[in-house]
Every structure is written in structure tokens, then in C-alpha cells.
Protein backbone atom coordinates (compact mmCIF):
# COMPACT_ATOMS: atom_id res chain seq x y z
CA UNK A 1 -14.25 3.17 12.84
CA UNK A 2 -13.95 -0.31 13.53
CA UNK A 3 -13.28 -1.75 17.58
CA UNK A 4 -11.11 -5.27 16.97
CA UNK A 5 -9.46 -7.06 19.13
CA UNK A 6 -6.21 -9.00 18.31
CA UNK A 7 -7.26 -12.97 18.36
CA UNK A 8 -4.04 -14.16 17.49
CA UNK A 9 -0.28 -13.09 16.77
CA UNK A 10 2.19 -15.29 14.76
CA UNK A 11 5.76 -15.28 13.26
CA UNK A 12 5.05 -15.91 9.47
CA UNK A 13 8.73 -15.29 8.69
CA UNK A 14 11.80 -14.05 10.52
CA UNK A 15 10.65 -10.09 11.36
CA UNK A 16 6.92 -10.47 9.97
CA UNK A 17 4.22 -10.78 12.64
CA UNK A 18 1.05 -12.11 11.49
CA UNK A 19 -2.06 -10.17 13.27
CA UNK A 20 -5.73 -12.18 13.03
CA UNK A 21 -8.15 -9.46 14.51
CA UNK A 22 -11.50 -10.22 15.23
CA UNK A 23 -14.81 -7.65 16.15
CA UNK A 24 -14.50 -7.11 19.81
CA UNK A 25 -18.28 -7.43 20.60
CA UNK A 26 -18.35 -10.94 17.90
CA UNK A 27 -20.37 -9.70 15.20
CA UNK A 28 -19.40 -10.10 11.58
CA UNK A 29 -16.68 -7.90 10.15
CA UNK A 30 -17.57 -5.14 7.05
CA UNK A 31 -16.55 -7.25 3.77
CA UNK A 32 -13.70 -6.36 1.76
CA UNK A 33 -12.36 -6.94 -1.70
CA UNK A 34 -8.66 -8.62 -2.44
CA UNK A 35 -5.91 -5.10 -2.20
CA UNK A 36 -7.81 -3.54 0.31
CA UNK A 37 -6.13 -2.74 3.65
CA UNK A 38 -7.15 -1.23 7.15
CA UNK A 39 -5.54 2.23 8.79
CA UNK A 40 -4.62 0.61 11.82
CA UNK A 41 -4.71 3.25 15.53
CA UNK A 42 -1.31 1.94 17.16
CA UNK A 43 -0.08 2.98 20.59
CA UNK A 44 1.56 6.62 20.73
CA UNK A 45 -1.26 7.90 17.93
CA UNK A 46 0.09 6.61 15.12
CA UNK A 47 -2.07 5.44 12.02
CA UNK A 48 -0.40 3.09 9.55
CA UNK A 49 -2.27 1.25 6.56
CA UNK A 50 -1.57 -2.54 6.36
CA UNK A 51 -2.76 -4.99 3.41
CA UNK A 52 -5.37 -7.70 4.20
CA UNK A 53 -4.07 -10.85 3.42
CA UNK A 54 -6.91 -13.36 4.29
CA UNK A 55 -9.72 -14.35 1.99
CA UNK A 56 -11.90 -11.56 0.60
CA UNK A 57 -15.60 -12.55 1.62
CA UNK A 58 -14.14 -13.60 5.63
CA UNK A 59 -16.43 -11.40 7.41
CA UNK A 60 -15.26 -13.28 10.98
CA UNK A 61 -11.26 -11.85 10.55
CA UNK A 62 -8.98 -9.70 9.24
CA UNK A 63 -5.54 -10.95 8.79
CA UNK A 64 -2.60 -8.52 8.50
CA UNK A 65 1.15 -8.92 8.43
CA UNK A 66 3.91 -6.74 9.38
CA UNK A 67 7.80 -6.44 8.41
CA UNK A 68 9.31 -4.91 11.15
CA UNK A 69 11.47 -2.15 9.46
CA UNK A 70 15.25 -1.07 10.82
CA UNK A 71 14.00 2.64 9.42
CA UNK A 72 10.36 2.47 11.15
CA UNK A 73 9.10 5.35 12.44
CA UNK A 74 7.18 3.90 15.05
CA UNK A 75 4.13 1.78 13.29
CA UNK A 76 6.05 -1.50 12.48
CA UNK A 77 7.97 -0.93 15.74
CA UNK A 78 4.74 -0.90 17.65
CA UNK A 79 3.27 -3.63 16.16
CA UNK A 80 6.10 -5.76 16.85
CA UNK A 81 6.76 -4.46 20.41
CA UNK A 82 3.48 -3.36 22.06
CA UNK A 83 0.49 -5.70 20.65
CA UNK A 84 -0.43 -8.32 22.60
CA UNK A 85 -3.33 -11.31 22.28
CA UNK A 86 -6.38 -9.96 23.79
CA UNK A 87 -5.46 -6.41 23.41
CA UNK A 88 -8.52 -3.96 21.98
CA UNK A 89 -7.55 -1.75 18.18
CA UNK A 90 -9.55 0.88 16.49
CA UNK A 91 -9.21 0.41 12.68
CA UNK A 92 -10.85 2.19 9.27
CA UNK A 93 -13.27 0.08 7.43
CA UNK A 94 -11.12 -1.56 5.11
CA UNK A 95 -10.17 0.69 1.56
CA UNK A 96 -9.58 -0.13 -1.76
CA UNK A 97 -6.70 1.53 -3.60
CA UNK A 98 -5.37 -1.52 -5.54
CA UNK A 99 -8.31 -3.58 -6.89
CA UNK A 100 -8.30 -6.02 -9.28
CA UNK A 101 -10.05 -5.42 -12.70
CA UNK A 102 -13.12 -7.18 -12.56
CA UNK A 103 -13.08 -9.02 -15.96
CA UNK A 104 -9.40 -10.00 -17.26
CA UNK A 105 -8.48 -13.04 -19.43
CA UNK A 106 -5.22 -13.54 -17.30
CA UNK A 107 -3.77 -11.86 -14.14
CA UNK A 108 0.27 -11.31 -13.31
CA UNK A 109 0.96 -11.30 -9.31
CA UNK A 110 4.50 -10.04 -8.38
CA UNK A 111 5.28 -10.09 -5.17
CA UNK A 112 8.18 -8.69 -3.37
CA UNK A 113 8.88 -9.86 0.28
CA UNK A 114 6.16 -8.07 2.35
CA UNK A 115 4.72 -6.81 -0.88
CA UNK A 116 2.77 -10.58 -0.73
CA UNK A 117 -0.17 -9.30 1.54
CA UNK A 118 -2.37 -7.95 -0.48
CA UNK A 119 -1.25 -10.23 -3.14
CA UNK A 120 -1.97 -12.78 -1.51
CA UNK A 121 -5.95 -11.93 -1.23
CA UNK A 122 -5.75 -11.68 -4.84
CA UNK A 123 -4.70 -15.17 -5.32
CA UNK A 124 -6.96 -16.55 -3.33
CA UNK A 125 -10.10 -14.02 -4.76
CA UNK A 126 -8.50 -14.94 -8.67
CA UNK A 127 -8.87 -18.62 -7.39
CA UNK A 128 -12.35 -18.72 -6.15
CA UNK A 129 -13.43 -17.06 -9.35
CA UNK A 130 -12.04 -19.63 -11.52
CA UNK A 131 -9.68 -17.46 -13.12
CA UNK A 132 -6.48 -17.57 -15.00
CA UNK A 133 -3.26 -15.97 -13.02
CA UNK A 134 0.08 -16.87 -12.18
CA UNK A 135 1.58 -15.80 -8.75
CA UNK A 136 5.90 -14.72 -8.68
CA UNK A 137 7.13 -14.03 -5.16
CA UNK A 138 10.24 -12.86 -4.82
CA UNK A 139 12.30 -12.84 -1.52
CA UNK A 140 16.62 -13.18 -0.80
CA UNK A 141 15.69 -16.40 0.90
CA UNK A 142 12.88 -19.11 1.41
CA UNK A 143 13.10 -18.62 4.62
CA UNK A 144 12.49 -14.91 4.45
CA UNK A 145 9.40 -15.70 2.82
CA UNK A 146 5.75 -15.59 4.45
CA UNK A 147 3.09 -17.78 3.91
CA UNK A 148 5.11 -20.12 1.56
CA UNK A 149 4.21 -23.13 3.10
CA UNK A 150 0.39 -22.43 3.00
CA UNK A 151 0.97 -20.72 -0.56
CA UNK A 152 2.58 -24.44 -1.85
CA UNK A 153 -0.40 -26.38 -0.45
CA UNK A 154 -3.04 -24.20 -1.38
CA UNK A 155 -5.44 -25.47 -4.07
CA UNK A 156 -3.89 -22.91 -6.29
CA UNK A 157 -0.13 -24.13 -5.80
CA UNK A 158 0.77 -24.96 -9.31
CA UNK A 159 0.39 -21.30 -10.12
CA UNK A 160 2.61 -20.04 -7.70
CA UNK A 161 6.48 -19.63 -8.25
CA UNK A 162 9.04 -18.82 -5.94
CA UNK A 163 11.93 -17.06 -6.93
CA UNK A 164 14.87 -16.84 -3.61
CA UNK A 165 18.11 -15.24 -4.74
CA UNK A 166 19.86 -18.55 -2.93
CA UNK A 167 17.06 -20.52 -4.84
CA UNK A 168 17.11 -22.72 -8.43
CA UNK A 169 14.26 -20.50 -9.69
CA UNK A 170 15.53 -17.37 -10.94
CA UNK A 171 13.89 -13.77 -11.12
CA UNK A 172 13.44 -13.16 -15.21
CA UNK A 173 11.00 -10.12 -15.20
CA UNK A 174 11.71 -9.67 -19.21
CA UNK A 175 10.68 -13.11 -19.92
CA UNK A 176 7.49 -13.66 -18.00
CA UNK A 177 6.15 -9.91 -19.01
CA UNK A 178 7.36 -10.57 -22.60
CA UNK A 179 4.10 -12.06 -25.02
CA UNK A 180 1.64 -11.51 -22.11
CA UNK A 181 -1.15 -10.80 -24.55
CA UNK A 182 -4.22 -8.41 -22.54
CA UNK A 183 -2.74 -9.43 -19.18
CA UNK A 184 -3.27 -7.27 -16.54
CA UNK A 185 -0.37 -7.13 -13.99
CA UNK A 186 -0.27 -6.16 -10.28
CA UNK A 187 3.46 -5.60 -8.42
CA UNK A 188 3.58 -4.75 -4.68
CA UNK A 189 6.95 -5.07 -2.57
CA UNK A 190 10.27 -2.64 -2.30
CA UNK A 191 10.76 0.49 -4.32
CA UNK A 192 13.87 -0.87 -6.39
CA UNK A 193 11.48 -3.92 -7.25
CA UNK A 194 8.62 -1.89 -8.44
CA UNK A 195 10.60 -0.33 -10.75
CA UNK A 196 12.25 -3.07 -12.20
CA UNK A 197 9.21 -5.26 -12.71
CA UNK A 198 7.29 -2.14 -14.09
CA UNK A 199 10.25 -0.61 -16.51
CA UNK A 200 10.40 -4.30 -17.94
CA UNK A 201 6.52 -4.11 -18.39
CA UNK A 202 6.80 -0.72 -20.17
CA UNK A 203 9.76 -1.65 -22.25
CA UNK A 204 7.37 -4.91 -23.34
CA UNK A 205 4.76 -2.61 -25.10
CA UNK A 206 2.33 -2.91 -21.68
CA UNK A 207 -0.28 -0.20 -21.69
CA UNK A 208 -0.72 2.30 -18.49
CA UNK A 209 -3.87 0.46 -18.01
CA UNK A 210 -2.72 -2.97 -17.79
CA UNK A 211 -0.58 -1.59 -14.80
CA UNK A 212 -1.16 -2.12 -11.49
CA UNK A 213 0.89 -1.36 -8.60
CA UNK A 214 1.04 -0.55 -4.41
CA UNK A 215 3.97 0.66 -2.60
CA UNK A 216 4.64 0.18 1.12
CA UNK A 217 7.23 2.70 1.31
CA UNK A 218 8.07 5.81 -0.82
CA UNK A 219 10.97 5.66 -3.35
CA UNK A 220 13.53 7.76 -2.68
CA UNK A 221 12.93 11.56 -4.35
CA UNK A 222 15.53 13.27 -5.96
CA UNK A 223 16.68 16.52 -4.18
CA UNK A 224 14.58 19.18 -5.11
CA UNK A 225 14.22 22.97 -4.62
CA UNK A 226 12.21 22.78 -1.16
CA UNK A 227 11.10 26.38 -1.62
CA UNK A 228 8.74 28.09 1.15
CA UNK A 229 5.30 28.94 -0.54
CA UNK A 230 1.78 29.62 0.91
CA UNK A 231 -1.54 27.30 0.82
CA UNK A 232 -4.82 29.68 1.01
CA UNK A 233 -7.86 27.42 2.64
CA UNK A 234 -10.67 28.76 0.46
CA UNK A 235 -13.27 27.85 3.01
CA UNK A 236 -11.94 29.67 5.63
CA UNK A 237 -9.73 32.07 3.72
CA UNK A 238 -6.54 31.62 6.49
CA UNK A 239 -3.43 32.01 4.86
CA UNK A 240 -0.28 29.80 5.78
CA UNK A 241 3.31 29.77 4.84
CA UNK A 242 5.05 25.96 4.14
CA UNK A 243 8.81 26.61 5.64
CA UNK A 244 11.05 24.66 3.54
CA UNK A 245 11.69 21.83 6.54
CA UNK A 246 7.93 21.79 7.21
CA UNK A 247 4.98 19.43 5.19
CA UNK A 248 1.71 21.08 4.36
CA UNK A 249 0.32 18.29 6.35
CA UNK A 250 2.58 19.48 9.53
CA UNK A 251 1.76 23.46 8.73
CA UNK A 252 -2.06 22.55 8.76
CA UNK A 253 -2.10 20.50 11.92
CA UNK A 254 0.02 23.25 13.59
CA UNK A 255 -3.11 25.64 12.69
CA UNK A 256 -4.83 23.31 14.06
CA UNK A 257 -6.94 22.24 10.75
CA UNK A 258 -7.14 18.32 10.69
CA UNK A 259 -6.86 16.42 7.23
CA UNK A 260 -6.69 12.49 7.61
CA UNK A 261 -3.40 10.92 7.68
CA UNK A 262 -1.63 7.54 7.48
CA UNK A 263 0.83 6.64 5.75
CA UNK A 264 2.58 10.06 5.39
CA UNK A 265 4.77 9.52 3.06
CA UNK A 266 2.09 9.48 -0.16
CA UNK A 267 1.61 6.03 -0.43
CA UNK A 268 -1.53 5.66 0.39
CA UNK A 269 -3.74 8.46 -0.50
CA UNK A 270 -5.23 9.00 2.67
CA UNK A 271 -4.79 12.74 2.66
CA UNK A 272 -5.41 13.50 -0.66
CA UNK A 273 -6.56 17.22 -0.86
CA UNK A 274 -8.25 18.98 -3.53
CA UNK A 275 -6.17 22.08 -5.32
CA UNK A 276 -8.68 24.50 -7.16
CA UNK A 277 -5.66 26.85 -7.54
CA UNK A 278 -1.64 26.86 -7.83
CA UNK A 279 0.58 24.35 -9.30
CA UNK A 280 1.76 21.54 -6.77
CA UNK A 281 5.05 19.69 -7.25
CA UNK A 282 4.19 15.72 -6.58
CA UNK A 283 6.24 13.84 -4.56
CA UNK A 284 4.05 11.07 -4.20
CA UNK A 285 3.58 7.24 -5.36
CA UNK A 286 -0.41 7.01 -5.23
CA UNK A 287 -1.39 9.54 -8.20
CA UNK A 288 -1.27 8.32 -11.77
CA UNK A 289 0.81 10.17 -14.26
CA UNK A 290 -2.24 11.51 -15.99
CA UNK A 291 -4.21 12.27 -12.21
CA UNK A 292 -0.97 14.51 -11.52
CA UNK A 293 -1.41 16.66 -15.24
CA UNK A 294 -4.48 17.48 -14.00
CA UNK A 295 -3.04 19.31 -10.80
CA UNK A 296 -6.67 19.09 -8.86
CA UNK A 297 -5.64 17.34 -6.02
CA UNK A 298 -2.32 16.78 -4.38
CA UNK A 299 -1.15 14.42 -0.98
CA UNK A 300 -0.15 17.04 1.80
CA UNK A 301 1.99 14.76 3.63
CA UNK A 302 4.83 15.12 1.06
CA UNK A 303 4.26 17.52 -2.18
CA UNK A 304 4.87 20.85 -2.13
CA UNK A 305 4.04 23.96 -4.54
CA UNK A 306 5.81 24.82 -7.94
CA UNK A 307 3.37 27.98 -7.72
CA UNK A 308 4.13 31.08 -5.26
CA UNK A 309 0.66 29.46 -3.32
CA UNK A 310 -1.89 26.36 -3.60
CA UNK A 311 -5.42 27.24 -2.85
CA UNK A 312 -7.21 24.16 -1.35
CA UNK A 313 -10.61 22.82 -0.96
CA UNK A 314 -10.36 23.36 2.94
């Protein structure tokens, strides 16, 4: 764990706060690569993940922002309304779970709103390695959108487009995916977005691999059967029953066996829990199609069980 304290706090855009956090004590800061983020302690207990957005290879900052959501459930709320300059955070070490490929003739960025923080460190890594990318940032209006200014006067500023529904410049996801050759694309931003950008990719001929995406909130799940079913811990051999309006996450804590958490919503992959038994229904956004055939591991904070039980590597 990582003792920060916040340096400085700034509006990058009406309802994102920029946070530049700093090691309390002075000394440098644990490197990082562009898509990696830190699980952030906020007042009240909560853990939330948030994107790095400065330059990988900074070792004196981290620099985070935050959309305040209407729907929060406490994190963006507290980061709006209860950090203050000066005050002292406990953090992860920052984690990679959306890295760019090391060697690629020619990088996509998509960006939509708040989905430009960690694409924004990959610009700016892409750039200092001399290679080829283009940046799209989508927002409803310029002056919803973070960092433009700085993004239009960077050294890299003739690769970045900006795309405002009121804007000139529109959104044409078929056209820039279409004849992208061994490209390798990365999309971050809202649910509805993702999808879009990433069912025009797929409809283009673009291989799994050549797909890269993070989401900052969960899309919404179809209704399913919430059916109560047991988890056996084959470690300790206890035996618990999932209610249908409980987590496994929530049943676990309540028997007072601790698995990390953050996002809790399967985002992020925090709690990702081995299965060496049972079939679990995923409900999450981190696994790959193919990681989810093999039914080894599954996120606790939202999937459930097809099978009668799951037997877990706790």
C-alpha cells in the first residue's frame, strides 16, 4: 500500500476533478505503465480504481481524474465532496489490466468522455516511443471534454481528433475501423460506446486479439434467473448459501472471509476468485470470452452459479 498525499485538485471539465497525488514522505513513486490505475481508500471505506492519466515513467505524481456520477455509490461522490489539498490517501501500487501491446505497427485510441484517462497515458507513452497512433475522443460537447486544451498543444496534436455531438467533426466508427490493416485498437468510456465502437470493429473483420477495451461502469445485464446456490471454500471446507438478493462477495464478507474488492461491479478484476468446481454464470466485463469457457475463475462481486454449488480456491 501506497501513503499519498493530494498535492493538487483541479476542475478539468464541468463534474471531473483532476487529483495530482504525491508520496507523503517525498520519495519517488513505484513506476507504472500507460492503462494502469490505482485502488484508491476513500472516506467511509470505500475502494474505487481510477485510471492514471499522467506520463508513464513520472515517478514524482500520479494524476487521476474523476466524473462525478448522478448514480455514484459513494466513490465519485467522495472524491468530489470530501478530498481536500493536503489531505493524506492510502492507494494500491498501480495495476495493469489494459496494457498496450508492446510492438504494433499502428495503435487506435477511442475515447469516450471520462474513458480519456487511461487513454490519455497511452498517447503520451505511444508518443515518446515514436510510434504510429491516432487518438478519437468523443464527448456531447467541447466543453465537456478534459484535457482538450493540453491534448491540442501537445507535441502529438495532429493525431488527436475531437469528435463533440455540437461539433463539425463527426463520430464515423465504420470508417476509421474500416482498412485498419494489423492495427491494434483500445476503447475506454460508457457502456453504449464500447459497444458501438467494438461491434463496428467486429463487423470490420478485427480479430479478438486486436481488441482492447476498459470499462468504468458495468453494462447493464439482462434479467436473469438469480437462483440461490452454495459456494464450498475448499480450504476450509465451510459451506455457504448465495440468497438470490445477496453477492458471493457480500455472503463471504458476512462469514467473515475477506477477498479484495474495488470496483464491485466486475470491472476491474480485483476479486477474481479461482473455481476448481461448479459452473459460474458471468456477469462481468473484465473476463475474455475464451477466459469465461474455461470456468476456472469467476469475479464474486457480481456472477453467480449455473451449477447447484461453486467450489473455490478459498
Amino acid at each position: 500500500m501506497l501513503d499519498l498525499m493530494i498535492r493538487g485538485l483541479r476542475l478539468e471539465a464541468p463534474g471531473i476533478l483532476g487529483l495530482e497525488l504525491v508520496a507523503a514522505d517525498g520519495s519517488p513513486l513505484p513506476a507504472f505503465e500507460a492503462g494502469a490505475h490505482l485502488d484508491l481508500h476513500l472516506p467511509g471505506g470505500l475502494v474505487r480504481p481510477y485510471s492514471l492519466c499522467n506520463a508513464p515513467g513520472e515517478t514524482h505524481r500520479y494524476c487521476l481524474a474523476v466524473l462525478l456520477d448522478p448514480a455514484s455509490r459513494g466513490g465519485s461522490r467522495a472524491v468530489h465532496e470530501q478530498l481536500r489539498v493536503g489531505q493524506r490517501l492510502t492507494t494500491s501500487a498501480p495495476r495493469n489490466l489494459f496494457p498496450l501491446v508492446a510492438e504494433s505497427s499502428r495503435s487506435l485510441l477511442f475515447a469516450g468522455g471520462i474513458g480519456i484517462t487511461p487513454i490519455l497515458a497511452m498517447a503520451q507513452a505511444l508518443a515518446a516511443r515514436g510510434d504510429a497512433f491516432e487518438l478519437h475522443y468523443c464527448v456531447r460537447s467541447r466543453r465537456l471534454a478534459a484535457f482538450i486544451d493540453w491534448l491540442e498543444a501537445s507535441p502529438f496534436a495532429a493525431h488527436v481528433h475531437l469528435h463533440a455531438d455540437d461539433g463539425p467533426t463527426p463520430f464515423d466508427a465504420p470508417a476509421l475501423l474500416r482498412d485498419a490493416g494489423d492495427a491494434h485498437l483500445y476503447v475506454c468510456g460508457p457502456g453504449g460506446f464500447m459497444e458501438h465502437v467494438l461491434g463496428c470493429a467486429r463487423s470490420a473483420g478485427w480479430d479478438e486479439t486486436r481488441l482492447h477495451r476498459e470499462y468504468f461502469a458495468a453494462p447493464v445485464q439482462p434479467a436473469g434467473d438469480a437462483r440461490v446456490f452454495e459456494v464450498r471454500l475448499a480450504r476450509s471446507g465451510l459451506t455457504l448459501q448465495v440468497p438470490a438478493e445477496r453477492s458471493v462477495a457480500q455472503v463471504l464478507d458476512d462469514a467473515g472471509v475477506c477477498i479484495p474488492l474495488a470496483c464491485e461491479q466486475g470491472i476491474c478484476g480485483t476479486c477474481l476468485t479461482r473455481v476448481l468446481d461448479g459452473e459460474p454464470e458471468h456477469r462481468d466485463s473484465f473476463l475474455t470470452d475464451a477466459e469465461r469457457a474455461r470456468n476456472d475463475q469467476f469475479t464474486p462481486c457480481c456472477s453467480r452459479a449455473r451449477s447447484a454449488c461453486l467450489v473455490l480456491d478459498l
